[in-house]
PDB file of N, CA and C in Angstrom:
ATOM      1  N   UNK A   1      33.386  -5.386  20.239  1.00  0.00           N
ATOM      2  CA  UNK A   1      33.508  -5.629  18.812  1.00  0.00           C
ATOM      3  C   UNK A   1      32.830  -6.949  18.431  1.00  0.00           C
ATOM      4  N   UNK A   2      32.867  -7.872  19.158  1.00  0.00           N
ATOM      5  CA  UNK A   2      32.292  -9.431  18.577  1.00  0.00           C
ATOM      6  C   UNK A   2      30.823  -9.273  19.206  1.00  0.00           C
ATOM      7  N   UNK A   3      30.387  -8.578  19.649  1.00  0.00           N
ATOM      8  CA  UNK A   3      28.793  -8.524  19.767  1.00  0.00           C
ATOM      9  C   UNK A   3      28.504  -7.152  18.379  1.00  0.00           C
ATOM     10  N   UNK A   4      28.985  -6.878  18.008  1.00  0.00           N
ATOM     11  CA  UNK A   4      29.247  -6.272  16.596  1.00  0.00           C
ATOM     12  C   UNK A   4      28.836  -6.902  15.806  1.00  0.00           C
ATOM     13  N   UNK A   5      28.997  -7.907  15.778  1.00  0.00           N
ATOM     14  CA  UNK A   5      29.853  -8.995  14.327  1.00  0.00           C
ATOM     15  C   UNK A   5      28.336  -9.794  14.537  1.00  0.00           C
ATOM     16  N   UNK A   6      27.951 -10.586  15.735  1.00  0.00           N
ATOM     17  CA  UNK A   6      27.077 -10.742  16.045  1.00  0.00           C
ATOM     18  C   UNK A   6      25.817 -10.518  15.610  1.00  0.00           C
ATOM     19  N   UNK A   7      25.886  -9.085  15.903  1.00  0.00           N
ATOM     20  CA  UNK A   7      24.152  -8.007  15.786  1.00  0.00           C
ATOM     21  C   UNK A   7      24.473  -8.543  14.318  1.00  0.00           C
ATOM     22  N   UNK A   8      25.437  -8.218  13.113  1.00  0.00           N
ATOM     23  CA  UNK A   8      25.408  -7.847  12.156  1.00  0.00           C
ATOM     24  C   UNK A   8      25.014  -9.255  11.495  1.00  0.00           C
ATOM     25  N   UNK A   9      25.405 -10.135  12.176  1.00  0.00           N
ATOM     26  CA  UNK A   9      25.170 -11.796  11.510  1.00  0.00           C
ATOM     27  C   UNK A   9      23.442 -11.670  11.681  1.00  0.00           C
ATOM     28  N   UNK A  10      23.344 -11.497  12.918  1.00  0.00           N
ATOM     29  CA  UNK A  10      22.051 -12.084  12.823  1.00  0.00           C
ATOM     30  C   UNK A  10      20.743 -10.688  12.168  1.00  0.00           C
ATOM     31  N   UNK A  11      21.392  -9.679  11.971  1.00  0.00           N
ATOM     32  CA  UNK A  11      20.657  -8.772  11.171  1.00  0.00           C
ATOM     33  C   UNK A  11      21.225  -9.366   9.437  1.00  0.00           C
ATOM     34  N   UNK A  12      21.584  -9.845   9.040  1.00  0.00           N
ATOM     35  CA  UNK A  12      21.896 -10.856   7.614  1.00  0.00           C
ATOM     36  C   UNK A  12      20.710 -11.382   7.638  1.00  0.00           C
ATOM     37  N   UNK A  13      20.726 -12.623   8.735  1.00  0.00           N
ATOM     38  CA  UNK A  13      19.891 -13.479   8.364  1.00  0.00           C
ATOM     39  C   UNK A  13      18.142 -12.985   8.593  1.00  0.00           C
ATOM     40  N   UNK A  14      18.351 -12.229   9.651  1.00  0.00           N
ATOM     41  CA  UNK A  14      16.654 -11.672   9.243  1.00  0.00           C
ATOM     42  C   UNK A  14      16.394 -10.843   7.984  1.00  0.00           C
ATOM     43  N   UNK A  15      17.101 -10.273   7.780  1.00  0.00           N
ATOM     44  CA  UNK A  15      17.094  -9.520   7.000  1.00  0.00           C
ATOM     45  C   UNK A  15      16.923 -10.360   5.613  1.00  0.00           C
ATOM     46  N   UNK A  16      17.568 -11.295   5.368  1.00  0.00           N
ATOM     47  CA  UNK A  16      17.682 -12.666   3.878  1.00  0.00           C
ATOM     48  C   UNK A  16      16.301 -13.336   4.515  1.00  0.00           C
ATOM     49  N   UNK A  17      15.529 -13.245   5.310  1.00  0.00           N
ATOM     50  CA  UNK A  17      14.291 -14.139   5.687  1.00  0.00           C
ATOM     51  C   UNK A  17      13.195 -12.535   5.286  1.00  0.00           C
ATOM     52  N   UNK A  18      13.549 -11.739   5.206  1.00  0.00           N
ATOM     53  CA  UNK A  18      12.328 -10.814   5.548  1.00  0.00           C
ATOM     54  C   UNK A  18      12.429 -10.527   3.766  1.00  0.00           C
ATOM     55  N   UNK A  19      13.224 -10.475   3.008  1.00  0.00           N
ATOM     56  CA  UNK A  19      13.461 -10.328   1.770  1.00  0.00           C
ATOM     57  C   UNK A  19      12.821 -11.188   0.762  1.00  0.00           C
ATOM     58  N   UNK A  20      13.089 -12.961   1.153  1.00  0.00           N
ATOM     59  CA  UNK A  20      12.246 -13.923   0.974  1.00  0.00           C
ATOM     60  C   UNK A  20      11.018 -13.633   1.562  1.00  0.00           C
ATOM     61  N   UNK A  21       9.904 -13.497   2.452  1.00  0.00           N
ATOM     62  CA  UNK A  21       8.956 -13.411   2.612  1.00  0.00           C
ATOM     63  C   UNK A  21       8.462 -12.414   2.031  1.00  0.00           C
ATOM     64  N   UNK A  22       9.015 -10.914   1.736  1.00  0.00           N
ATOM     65  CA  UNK A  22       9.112  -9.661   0.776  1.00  0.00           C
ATOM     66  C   UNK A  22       7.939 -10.600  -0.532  1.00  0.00           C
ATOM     67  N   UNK A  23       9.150 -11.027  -1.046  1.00  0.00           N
ATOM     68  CA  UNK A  23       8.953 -11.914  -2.884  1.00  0.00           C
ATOM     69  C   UNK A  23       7.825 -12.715  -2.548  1.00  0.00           C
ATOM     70  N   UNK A  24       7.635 -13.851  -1.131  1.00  0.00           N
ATOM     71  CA  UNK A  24       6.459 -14.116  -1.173  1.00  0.00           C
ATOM     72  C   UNK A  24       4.830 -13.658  -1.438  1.00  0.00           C
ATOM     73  N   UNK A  25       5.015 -12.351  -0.267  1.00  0.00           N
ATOM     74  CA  UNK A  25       3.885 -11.891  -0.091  1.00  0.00           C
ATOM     75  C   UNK A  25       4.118 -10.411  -1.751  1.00  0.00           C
ATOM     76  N   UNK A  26       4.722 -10.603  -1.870  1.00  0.00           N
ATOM     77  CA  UNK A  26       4.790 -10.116  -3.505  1.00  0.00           C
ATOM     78  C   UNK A  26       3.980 -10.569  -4.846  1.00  0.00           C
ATOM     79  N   UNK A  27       4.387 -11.949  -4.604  1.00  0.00           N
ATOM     80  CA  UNK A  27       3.811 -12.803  -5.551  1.00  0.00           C
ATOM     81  C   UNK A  27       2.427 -13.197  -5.331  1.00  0.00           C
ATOM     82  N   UNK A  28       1.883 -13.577  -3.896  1.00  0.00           N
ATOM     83  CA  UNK A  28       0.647 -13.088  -3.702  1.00  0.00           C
ATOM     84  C   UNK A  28      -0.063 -12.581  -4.137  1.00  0.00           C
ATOM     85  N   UNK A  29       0.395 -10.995  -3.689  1.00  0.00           N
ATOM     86  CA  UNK A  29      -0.568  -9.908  -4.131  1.00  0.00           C
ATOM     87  C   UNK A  29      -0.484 -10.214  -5.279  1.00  0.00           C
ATOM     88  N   UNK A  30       0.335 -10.158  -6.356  1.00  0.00           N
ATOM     89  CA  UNK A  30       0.415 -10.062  -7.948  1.00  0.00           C
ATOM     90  C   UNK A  30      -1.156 -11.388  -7.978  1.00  0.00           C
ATOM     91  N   UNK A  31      -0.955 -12.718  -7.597  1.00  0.00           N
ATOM     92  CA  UNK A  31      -2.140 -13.219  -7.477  1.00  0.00           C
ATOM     93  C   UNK A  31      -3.440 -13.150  -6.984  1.00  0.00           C
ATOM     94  N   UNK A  32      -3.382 -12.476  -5.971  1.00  0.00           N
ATOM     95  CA  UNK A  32      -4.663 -11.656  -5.866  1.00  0.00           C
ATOM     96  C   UNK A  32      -5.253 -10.666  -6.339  1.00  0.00           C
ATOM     97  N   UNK A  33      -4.611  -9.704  -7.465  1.00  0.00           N
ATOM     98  CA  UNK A  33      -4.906  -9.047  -7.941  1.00  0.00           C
ATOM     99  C   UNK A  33      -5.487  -9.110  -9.260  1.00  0.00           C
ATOM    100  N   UNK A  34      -4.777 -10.891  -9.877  1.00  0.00           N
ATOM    101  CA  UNK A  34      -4.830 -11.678 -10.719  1.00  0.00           C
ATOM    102  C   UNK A  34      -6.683 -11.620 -10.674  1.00  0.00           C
ATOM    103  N   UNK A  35      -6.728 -12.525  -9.431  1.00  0.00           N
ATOM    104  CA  UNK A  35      -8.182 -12.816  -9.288  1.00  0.00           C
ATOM    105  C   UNK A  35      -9.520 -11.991  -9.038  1.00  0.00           C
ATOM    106  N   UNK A  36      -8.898 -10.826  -7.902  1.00  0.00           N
ATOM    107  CA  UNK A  36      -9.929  -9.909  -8.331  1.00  0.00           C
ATOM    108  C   UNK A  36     -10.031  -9.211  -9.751  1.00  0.00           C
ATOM    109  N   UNK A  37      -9.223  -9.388 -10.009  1.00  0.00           N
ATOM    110  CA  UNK A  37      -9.701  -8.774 -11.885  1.00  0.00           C
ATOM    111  C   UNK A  37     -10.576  -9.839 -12.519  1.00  0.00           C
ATOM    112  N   UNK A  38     -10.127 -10.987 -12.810  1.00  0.00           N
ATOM    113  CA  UNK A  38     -11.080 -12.197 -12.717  1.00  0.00           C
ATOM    114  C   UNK A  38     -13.044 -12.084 -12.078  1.00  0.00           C
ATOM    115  N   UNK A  39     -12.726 -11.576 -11.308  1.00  0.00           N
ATOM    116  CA  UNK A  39     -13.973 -11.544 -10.253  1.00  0.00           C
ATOM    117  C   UNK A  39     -14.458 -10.465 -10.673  1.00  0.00           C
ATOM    118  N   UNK A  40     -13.898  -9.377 -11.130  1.00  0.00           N
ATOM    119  CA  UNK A  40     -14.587  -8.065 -11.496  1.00  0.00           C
ATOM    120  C   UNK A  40     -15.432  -8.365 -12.716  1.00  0.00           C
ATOM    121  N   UNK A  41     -14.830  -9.088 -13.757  1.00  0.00           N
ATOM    122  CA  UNK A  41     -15.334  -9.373 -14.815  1.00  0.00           C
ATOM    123  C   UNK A  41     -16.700 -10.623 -14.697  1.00  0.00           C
ATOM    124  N   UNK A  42     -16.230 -11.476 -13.411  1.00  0.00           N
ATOM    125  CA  UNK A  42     -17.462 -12.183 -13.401  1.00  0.00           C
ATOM    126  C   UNK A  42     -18.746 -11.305 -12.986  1.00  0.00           C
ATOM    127  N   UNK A  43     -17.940 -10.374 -12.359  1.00  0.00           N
ATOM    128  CA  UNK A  43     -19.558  -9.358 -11.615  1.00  0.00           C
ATOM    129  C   UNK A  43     -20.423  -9.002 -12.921  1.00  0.00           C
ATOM    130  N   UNK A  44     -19.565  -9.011 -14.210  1.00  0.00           N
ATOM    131  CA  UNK A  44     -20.215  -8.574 -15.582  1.00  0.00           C
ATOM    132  C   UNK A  44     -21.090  -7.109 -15.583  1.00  0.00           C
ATOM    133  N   UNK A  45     -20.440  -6.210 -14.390  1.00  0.00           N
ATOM    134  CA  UNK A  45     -20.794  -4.730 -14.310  1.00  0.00           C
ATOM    135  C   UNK A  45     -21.585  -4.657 -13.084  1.00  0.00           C
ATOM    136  N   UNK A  46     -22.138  -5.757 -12.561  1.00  0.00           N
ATOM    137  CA  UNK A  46     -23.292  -5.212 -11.610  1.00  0.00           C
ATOM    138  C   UNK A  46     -22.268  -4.641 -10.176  1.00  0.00           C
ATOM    139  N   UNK A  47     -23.290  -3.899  -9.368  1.00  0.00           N
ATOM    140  CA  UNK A  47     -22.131  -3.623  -8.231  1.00  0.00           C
ATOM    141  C   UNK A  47     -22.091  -4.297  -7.336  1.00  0.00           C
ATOM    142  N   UNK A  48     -23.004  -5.163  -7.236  1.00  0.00           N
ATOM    143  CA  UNK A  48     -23.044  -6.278  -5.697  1.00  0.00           C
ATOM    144  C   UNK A  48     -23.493  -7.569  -6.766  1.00  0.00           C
ATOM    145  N   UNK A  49     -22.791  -8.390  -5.874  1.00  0.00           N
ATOM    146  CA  UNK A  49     -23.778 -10.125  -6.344  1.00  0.00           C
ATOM    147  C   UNK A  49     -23.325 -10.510  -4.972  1.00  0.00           C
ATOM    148  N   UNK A  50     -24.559 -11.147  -4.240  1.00  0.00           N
ATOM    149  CA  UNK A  50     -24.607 -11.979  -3.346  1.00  0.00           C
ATOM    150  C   UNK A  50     -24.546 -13.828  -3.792  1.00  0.00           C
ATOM    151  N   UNK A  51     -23.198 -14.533  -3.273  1.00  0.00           N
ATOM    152  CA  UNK A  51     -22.932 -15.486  -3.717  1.00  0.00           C
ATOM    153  C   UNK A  51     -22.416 -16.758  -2.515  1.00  0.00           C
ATOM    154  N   UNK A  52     -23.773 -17.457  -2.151  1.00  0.00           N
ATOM    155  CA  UNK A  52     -23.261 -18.213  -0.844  1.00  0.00           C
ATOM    156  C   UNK A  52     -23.260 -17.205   0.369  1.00  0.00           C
ATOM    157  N   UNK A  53     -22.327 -17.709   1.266  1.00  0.00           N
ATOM    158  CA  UNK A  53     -22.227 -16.624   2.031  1.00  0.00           C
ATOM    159  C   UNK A  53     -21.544 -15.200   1.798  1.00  0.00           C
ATOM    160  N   UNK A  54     -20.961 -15.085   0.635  1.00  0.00           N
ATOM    161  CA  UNK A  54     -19.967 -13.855   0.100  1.00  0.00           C
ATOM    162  C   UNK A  54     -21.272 -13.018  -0.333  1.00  0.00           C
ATOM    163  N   UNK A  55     -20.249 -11.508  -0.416  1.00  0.00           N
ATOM    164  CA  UNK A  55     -21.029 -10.534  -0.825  1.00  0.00           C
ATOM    165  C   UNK A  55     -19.868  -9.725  -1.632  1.00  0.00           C
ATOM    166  N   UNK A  56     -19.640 -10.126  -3.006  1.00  0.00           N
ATOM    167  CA  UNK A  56     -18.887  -9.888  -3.647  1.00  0.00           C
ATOM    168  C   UNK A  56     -19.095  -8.367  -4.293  1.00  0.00           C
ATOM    169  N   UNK A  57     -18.669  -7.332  -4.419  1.00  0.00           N
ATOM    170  CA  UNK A  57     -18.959  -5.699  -5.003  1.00  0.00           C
ATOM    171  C   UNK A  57     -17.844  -4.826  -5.383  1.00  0.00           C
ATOM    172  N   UNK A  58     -18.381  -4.240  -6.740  1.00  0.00           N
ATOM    173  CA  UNK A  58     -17.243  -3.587  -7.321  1.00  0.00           C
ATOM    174  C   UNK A  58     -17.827  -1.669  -7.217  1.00  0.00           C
ATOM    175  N   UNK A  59     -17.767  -1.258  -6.493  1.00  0.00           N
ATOM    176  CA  UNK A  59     -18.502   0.147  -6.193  1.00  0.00           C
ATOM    177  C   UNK A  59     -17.365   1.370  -6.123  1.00  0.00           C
ATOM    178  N   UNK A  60     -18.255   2.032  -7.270  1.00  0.00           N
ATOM    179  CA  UNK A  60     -17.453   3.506  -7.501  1.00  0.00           C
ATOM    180  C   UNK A  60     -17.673   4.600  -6.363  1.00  0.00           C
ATOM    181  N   UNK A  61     -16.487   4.614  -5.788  1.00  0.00           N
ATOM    182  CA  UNK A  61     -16.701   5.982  -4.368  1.00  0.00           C
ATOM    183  C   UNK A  61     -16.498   6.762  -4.743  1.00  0.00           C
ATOM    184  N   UNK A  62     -16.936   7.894  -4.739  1.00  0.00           N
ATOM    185  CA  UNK A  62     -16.357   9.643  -5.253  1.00  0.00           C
ATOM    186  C   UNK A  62     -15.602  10.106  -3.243  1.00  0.00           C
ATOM    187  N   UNK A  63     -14.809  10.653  -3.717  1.00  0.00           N
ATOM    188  CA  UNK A  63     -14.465  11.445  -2.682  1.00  0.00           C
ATOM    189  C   UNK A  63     -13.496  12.578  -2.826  1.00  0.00           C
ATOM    190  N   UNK A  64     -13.884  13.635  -2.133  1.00  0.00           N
ATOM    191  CA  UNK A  64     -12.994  14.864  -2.138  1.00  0.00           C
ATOM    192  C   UNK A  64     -12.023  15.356  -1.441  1.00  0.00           C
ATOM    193  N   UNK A  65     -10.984  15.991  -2.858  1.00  0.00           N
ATOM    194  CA  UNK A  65      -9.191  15.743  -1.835  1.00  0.00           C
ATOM    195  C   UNK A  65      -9.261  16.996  -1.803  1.00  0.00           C
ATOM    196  N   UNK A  66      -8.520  17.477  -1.733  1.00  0.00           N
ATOM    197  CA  UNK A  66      -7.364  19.177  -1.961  1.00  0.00           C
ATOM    198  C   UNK A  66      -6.590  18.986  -2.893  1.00  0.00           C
ATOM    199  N   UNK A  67      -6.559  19.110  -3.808  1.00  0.00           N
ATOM    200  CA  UNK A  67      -5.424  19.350  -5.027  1.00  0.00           C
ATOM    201  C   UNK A  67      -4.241  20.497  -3.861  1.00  0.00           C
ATOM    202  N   UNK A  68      -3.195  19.701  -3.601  1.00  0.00           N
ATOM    203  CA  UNK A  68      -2.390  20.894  -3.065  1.00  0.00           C
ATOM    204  C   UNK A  68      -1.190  21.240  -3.985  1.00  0.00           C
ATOM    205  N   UNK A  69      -1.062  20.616  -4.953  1.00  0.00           N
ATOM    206  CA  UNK A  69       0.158  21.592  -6.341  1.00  0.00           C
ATOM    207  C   UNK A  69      -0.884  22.128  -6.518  1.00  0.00           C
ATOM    208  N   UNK A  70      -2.060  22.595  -7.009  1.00  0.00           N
ATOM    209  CA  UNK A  70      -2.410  23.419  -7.543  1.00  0.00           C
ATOM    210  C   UNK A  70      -3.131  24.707  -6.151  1.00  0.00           C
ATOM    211  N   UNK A  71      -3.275  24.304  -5.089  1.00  0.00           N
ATOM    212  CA  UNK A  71      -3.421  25.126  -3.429  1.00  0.00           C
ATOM    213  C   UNK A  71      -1.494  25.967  -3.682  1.00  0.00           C
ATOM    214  N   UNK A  72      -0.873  24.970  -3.945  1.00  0.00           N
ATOM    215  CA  UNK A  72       0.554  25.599  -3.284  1.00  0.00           C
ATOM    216  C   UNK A  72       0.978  26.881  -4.322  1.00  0.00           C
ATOM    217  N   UNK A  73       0.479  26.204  -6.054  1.00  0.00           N
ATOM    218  CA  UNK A  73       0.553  27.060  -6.619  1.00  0.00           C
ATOM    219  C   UNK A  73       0.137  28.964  -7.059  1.00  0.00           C
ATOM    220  N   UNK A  74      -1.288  28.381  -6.934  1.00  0.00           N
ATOM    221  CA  UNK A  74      -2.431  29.627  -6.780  1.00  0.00           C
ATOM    222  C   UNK A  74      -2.416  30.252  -5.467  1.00  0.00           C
ATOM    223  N   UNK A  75      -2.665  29.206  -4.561  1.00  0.00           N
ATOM    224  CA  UNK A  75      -2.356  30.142  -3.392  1.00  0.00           C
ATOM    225  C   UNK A  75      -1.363  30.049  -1.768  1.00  0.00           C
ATOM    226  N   UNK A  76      -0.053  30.424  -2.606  1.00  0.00           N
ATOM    227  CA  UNK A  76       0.968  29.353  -1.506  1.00  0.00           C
ATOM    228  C   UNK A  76       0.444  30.023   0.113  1.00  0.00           C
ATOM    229  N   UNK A  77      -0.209  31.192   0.225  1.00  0.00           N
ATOM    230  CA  UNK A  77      -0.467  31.708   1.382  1.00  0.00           C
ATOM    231  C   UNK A  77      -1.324  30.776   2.172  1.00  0.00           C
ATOM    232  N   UNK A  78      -2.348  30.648   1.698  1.00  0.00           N
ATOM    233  CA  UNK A  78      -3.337  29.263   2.271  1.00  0.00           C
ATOM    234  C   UNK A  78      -2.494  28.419   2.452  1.00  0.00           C
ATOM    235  N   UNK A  79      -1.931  27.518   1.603  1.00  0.00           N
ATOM    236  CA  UNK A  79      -1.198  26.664   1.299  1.00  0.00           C
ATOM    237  C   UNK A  79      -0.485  26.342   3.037  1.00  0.00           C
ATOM    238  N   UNK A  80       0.311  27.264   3.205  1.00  0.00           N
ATOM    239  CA  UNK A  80       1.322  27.441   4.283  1.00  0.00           C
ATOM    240  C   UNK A  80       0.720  27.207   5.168  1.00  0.00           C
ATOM    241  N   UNK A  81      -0.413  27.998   5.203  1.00  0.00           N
ATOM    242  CA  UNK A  81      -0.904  28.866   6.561  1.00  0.00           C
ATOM    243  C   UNK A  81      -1.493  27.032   7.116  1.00  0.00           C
ATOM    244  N   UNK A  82      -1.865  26.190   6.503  1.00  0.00           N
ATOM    245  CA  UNK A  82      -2.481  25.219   6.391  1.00  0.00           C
ATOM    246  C   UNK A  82      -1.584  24.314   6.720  1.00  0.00           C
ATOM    247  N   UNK A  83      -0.970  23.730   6.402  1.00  0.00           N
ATOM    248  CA  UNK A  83       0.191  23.608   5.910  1.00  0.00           C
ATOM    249  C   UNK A  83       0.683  22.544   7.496  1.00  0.00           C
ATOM    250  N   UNK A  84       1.216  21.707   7.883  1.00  0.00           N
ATOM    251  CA  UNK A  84       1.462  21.511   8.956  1.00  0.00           C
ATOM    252  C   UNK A  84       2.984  19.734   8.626  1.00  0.00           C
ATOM    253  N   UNK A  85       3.675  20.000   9.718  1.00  0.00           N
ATOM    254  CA  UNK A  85       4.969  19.153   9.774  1.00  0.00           C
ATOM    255  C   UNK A  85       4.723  17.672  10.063  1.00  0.00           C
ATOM    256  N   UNK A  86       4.550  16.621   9.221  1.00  0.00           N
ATOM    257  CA  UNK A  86       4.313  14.838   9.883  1.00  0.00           C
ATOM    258  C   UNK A  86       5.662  14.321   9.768  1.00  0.00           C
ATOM    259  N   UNK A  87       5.655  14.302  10.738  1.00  0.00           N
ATOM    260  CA  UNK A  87       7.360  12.978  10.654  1.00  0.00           C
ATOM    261  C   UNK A  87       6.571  11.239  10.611  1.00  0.00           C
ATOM    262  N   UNK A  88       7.380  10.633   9.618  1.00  0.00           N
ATOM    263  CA  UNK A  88       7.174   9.234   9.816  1.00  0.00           C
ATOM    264  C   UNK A  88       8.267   8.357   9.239  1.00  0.00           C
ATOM    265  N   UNK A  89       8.540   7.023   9.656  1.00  0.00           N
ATOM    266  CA  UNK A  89       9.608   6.030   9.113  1.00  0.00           C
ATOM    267  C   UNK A  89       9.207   5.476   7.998  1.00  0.00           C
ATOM    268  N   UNK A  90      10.301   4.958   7.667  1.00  0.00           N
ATOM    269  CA  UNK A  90      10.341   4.361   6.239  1.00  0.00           C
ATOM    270  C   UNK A  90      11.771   3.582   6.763  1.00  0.00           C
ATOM    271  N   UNK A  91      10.925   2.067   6.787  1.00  0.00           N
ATOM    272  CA  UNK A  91      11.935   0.829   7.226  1.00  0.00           C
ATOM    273  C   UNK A  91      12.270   0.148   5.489  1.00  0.00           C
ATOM    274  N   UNK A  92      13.151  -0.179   5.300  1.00  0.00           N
ATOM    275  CA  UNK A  92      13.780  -0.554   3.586  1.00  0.00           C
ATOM    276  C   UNK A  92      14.903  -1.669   4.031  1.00  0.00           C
ATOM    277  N   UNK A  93      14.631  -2.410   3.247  1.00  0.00           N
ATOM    278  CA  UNK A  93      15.628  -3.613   3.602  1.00  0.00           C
ATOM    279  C   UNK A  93      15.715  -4.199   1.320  1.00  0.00           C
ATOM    280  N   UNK A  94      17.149  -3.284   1.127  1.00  0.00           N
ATOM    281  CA  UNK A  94      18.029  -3.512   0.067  1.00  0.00           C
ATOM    282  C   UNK A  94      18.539  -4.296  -0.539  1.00  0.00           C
TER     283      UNK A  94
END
């Protein structure tokens, strides 16, 4: 029972450190996202500017998905037949 109590203390405190670093690297991104918008607008449309050693570029990729609501809909047979099982985690700290 007191290696219980233990695990659970010290899963608190990582857990109150990983939450704080959470909001850090939160606020970050929100600032980096700040700046590449910033930077997009300095590009003033072009798709590359070479600047110093940077190679700064804002480039439109096309690429092709599967619409699968509309595969599952029209044709749930494909759909299935296709169709295959991924397991993966999802770690969440509340």
């Amino acid at each position: 029972m007191k290696g219980s109590k233990n695990m659970k203390k010290n899963l608190l405190i990582m857990a109150t450190e990983y939450k704080a670093m959470k909001a850090r690297a939160d606020a970050l991104k929100a600032d980096m996202d700040a700046l590449k918008a910033d930077m997009i607008t300095a590009l003033g449309g072009a798709e590359k500017v070479v600047c110093g050693q940077y190679t700064v570029s804002n480039q439109t990729i096309i690429s092709h998905v599967v619409d699968t609501k509309r595969l599952q809909a029209e044709r749930p047979d494909v759909a299935n037949e296709y169709t295959v099982e991924k397991e993966t985690t999802r770690f969440t700290v509340r």
